[in-house]
Protein backbone atom coordinates (compact mmCIF):
# COMPACT_ATOMS: atom_id res chain seq x y z
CA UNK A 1 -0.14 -23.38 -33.94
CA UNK A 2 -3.86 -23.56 -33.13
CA UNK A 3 -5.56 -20.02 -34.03
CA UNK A 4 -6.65 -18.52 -31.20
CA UNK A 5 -9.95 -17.14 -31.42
CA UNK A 6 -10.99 -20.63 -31.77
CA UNK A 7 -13.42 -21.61 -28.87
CA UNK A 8 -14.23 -17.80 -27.75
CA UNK A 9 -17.82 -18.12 -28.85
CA UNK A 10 -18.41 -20.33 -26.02
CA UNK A 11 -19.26 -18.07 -23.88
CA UNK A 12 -21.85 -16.54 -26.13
CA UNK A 13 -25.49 -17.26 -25.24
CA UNK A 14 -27.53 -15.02 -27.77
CA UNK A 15 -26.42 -13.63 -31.10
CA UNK A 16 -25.68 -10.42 -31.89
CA UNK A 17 -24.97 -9.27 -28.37
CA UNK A 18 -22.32 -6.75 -28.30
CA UNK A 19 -22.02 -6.68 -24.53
CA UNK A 20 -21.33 -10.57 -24.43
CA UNK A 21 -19.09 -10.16 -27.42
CA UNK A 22 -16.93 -7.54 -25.85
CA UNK A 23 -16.53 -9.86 -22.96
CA UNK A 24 -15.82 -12.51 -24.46
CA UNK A 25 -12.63 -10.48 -26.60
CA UNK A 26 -12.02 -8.76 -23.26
CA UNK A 27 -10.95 -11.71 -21.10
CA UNK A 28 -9.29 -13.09 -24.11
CA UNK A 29 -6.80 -10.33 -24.36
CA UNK A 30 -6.36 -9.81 -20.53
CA UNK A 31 -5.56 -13.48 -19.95
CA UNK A 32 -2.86 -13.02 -22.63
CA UNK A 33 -4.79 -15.43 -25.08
CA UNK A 34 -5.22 -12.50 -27.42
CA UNK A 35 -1.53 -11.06 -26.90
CA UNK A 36 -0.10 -6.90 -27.83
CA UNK A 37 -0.23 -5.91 -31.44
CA UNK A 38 -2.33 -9.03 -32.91
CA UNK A 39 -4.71 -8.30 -35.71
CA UNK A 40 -8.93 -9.14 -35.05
CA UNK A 41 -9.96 -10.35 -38.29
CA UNK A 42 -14.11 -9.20 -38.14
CA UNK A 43 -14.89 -11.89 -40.42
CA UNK A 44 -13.43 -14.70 -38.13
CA UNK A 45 -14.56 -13.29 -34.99
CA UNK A 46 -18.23 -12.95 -36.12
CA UNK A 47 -17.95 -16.49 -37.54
CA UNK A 48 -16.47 -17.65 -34.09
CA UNK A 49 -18.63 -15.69 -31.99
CA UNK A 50 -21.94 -16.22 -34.10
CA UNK A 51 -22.66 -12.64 -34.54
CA UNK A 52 -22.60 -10.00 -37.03
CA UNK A 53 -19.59 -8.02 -38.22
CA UNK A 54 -21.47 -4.72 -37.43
CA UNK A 55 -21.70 -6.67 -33.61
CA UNK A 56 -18.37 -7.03 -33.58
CA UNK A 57 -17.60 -3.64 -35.00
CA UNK A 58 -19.85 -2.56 -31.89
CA UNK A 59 -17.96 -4.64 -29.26
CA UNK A 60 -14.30 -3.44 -30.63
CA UNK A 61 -15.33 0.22 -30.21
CA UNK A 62 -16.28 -0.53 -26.58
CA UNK A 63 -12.67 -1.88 -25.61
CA UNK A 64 -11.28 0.91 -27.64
CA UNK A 65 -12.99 2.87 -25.27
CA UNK A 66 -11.10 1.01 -22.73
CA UNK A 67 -7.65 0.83 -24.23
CA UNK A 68 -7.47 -2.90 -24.77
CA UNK A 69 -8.27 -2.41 -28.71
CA UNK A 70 -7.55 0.23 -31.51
CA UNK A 71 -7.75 0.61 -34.96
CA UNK A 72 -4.61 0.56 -37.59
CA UNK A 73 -4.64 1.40 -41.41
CA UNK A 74 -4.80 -1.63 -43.29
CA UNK A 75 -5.24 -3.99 -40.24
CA UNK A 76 -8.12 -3.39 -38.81
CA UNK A 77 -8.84 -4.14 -34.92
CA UNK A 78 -5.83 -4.61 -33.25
CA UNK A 79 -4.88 -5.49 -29.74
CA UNK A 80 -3.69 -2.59 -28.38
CA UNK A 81 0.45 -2.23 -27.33
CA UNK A 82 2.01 -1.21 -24.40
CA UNK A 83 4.46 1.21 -24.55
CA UNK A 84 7.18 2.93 -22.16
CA UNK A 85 6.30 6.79 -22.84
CA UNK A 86 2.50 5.33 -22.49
CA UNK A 87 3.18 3.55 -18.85
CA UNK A 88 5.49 6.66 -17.78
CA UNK A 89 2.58 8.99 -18.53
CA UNK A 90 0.08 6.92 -16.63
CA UNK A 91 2.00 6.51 -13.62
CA UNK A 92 3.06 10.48 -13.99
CA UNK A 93 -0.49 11.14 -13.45
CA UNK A 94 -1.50 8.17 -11.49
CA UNK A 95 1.42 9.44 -8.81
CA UNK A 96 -0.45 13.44 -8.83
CA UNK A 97 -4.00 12.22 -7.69
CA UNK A 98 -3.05 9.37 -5.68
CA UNK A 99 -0.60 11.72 -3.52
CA UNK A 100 -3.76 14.12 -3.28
CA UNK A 101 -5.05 11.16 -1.90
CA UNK A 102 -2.87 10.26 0.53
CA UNK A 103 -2.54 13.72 1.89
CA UNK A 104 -6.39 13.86 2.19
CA UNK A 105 -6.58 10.26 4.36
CA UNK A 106 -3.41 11.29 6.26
CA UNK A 107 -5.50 14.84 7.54
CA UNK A 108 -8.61 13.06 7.84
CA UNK A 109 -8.05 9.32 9.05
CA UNK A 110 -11.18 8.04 7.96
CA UNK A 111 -11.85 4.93 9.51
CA UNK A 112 -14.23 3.83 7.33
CA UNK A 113 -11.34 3.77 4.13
CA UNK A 114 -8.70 2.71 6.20
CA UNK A 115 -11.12 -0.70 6.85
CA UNK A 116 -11.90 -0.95 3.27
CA UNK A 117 -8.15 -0.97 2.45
CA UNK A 118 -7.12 -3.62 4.87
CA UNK A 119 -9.71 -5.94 3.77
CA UNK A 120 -8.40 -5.36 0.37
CA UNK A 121 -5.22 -5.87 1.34
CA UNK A 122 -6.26 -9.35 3.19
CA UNK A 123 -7.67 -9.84 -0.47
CA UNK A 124 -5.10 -9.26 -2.42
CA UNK A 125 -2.68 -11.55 -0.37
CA UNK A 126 -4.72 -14.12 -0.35
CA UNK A 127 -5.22 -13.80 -4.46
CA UNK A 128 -1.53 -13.62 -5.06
CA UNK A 129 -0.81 -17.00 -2.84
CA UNK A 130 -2.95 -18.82 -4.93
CA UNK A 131 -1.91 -17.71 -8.00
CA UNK A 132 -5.46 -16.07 -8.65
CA UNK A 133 -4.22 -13.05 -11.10
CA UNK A 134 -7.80 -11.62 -11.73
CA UNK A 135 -8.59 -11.37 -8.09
CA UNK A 136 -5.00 -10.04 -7.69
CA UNK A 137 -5.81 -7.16 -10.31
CA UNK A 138 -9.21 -6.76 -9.56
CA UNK A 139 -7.82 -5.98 -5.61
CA UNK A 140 -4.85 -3.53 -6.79
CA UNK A 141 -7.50 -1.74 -8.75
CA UNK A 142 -9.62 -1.22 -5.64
CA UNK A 143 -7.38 -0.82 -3.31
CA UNK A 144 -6.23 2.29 -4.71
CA UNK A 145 -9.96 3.41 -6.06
CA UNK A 146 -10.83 3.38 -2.90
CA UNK A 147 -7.66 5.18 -1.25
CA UNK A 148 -8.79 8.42 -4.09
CA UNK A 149 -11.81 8.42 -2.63
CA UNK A 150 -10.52 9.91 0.35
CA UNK A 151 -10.42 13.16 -1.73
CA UNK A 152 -13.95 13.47 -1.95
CA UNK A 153 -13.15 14.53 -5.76
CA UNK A 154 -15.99 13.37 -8.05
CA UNK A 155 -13.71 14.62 -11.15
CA UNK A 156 -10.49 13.16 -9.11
CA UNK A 157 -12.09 9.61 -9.09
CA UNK A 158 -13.30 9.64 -12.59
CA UNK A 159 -9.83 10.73 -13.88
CA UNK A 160 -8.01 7.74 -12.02
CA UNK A 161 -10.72 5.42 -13.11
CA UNK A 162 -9.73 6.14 -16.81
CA UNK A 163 -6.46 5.98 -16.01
CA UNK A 164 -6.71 2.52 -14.15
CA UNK A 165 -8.38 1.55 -17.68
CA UNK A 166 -5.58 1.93 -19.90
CA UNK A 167 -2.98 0.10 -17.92
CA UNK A 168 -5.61 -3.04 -17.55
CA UNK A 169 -4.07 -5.19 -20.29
CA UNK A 170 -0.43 -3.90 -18.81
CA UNK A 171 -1.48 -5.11 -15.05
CA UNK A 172 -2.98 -8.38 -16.54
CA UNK A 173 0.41 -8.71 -18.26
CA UNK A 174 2.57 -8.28 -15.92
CA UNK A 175 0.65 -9.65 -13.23
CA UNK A 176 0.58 -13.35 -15.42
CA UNK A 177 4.74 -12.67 -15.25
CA UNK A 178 5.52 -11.65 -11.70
CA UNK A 179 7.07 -14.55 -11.60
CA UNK A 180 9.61 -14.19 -14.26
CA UNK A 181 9.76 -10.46 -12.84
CA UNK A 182 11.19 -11.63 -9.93
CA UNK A 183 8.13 -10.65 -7.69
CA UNK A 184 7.37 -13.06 -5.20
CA UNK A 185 5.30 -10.67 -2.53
CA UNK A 186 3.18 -7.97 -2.55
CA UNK A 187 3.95 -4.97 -0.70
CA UNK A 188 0.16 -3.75 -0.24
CA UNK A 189 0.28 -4.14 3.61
CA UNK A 190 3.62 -2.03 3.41
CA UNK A 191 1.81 1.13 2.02
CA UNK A 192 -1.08 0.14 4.27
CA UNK A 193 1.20 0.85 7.17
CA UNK A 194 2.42 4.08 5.92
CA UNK A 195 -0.66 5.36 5.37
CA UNK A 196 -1.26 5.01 8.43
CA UNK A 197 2.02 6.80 9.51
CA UNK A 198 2.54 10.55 8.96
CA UNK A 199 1.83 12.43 6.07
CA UNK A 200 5.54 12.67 4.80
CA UNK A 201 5.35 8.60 5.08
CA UNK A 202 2.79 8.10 3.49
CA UNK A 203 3.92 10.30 0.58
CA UNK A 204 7.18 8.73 0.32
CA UNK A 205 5.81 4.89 0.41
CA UNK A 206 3.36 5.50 -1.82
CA UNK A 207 5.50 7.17 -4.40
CA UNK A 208 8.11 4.32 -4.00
CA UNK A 209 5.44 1.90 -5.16
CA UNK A 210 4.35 3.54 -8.02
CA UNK A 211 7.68 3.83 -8.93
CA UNK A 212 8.30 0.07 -8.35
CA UNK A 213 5.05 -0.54 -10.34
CA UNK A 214 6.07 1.50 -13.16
CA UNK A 215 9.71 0.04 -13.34
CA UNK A 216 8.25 -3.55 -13.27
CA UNK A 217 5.80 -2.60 -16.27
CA UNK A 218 9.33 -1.33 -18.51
CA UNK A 219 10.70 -4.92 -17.41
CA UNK A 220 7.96 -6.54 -18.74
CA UNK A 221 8.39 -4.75 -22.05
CA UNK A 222 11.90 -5.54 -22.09
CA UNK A 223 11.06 -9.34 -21.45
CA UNK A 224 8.04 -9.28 -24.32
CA UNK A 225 10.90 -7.43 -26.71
CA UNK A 226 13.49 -10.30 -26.17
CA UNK A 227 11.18 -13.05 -26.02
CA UNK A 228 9.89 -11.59 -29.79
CA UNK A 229 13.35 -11.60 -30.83
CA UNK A 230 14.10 -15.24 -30.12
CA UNK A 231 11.05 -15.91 -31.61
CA UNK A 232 10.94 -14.19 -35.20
CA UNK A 233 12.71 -16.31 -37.76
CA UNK A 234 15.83 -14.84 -39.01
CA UNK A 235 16.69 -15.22 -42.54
C-alpha cells in the first residue's frame, strides 16, 4: 500500500511555513486521506513537506487546537478519533444553543437571517447533487452559524463555533459516506420551513435533526468498527 503522506508537500510553496503546513495535514485528514487514529511520523512529514520538525511540531499544535490532531504517549501526533460519548456531548450542547437560537429567530423573524439561510440552503442542495462534500460541509456549518446568530450572543456564537470544530473531521467523515449511510437528501429546506413556522415547530424540527445528525455520526462509527474488523488479519 502506497504511504500516504506521499505527495502532501505539493501544496507547499515556501519552507518552514506552519500555516501552509497545517493546511496541507488539514485537508489530508478531512478528505479521509489521513484516516482516525493514524500515527504522524515528524520526521516523514518534515521530509515530505520540506520543512522543519519544529514547523511541523507548530502546525500539529494548531489542528490540536482544532480537534483534528492530538498527542499519545509513545506515538506522537495522531489523527484524532471519533468517539460516541464525544459526538453525544457535542450534539448535547450543540441542541442547547441552537434551540436558543431558534426561539430567538422565531420572536424576532429577522429577514435578513432568514435570506441568508435560504441561500444556504440553495447551496447546500446544489453541493450535495454534485457530490461536492466540502461545499456540502462548508454550507451545514453556515447554515447553522448563521441561524445562532439570531441570538445576538457574542459568547453563544463563539461556543458553537468551537463546537462546530471538533465534529469537522466527523462531518467530513460521514459526509464522504452518506451514501453507504443510506442518505440520499438533505433535509435543510425541511428545518428551513419550520423555522419559519411557530416556535414549538421550529423547536421540534430542529431537535429532530440534530438527533438524525447525531444518530448518523454513531452509524458511521459502527460502519468504520466493522469495516476495521474485516480488515485486521486474524491469526
Amino acid at each position: 500500500m502506497d504511504d500516504p503522506i506521499i505527495g502532501l508537500g505539493a501544496s507547499i510553496q515556501r519552507q518552514s511555513t506552519t500555516d501552509q503546513a497545517a493546511e496541507a495535514l488539514r485537508q489530508a485528514i478531512l478528505s479521509g486521506r489521513l484516516p482516525p487514529g493514524m500515527p504522524l511520523r515528524e520526521a516523514a512529514l518534515a521530509t515530505e513537506l520540506g520543512i522543519s520538525r519544529s514547523t511541523v511540531r507548530e502546525a500539529a499544535r494548531t489542528l490540536a487546537s482544532e480537534g483534528l490532531v492530538n498527542h499519545q504517549m509513545n506515538r506522537g501526533i495522531v489523527v484524532a478519533d471519533i468517539t460516541g460519548p464525544d459526538i453525544a456531548d457535542i450534539y448535547a450542547a450543540r441542541t442547547a444553543v441552537e434551540l436558543t437560537a431558534a426561539d430567538a429567530l422565531t420572536t424576532t423573524r429577522d429577514p435578513e437571517i432568514y435570506a441568508g439561510l435560504a441561500d444556504l440552503v440553495d447551496r447546500i442542495e446544489h453541493a450535495f447533487a454534485h457530490g461536492d462534500v466540502t461545499a456540502a460541509l462548508d454550507g451545514d456549518r453556515l447554515f447553522h452559524t448563521t441561524l445562532v446568530s439570531a441570538t445576538g450572543s457574542p459568547r453563544l456564537r463563539r461556543f458553537h463555533a468551537q463546537l462546530q470544530q471538533e465534529q469537522r473531521l466527523a462531518l467530513a467523515l460521514a459526509e464522504r459516506s452518506r451514501r453507504e449511510l443510506g442518505r440520499l437528501t438533505d433535509d435543510h429546506r425541511q428545518l428551513l420551513d419550520a423555522l419559519h413556522g411557530s416556535p414549538e415547530e421550529a423547536r421540534a424540527e430542529l431537535t429532530s435533526h440534530l438527533r438524525a445528525g447525531a444518530a448518523e455520526l454513531r452509524r458511521l462509527l459502527d460502519l468504520l468498527a466493522h469495516r476495521n474488523e474485516r480488515e485486521t488479519p486474524r491469526g
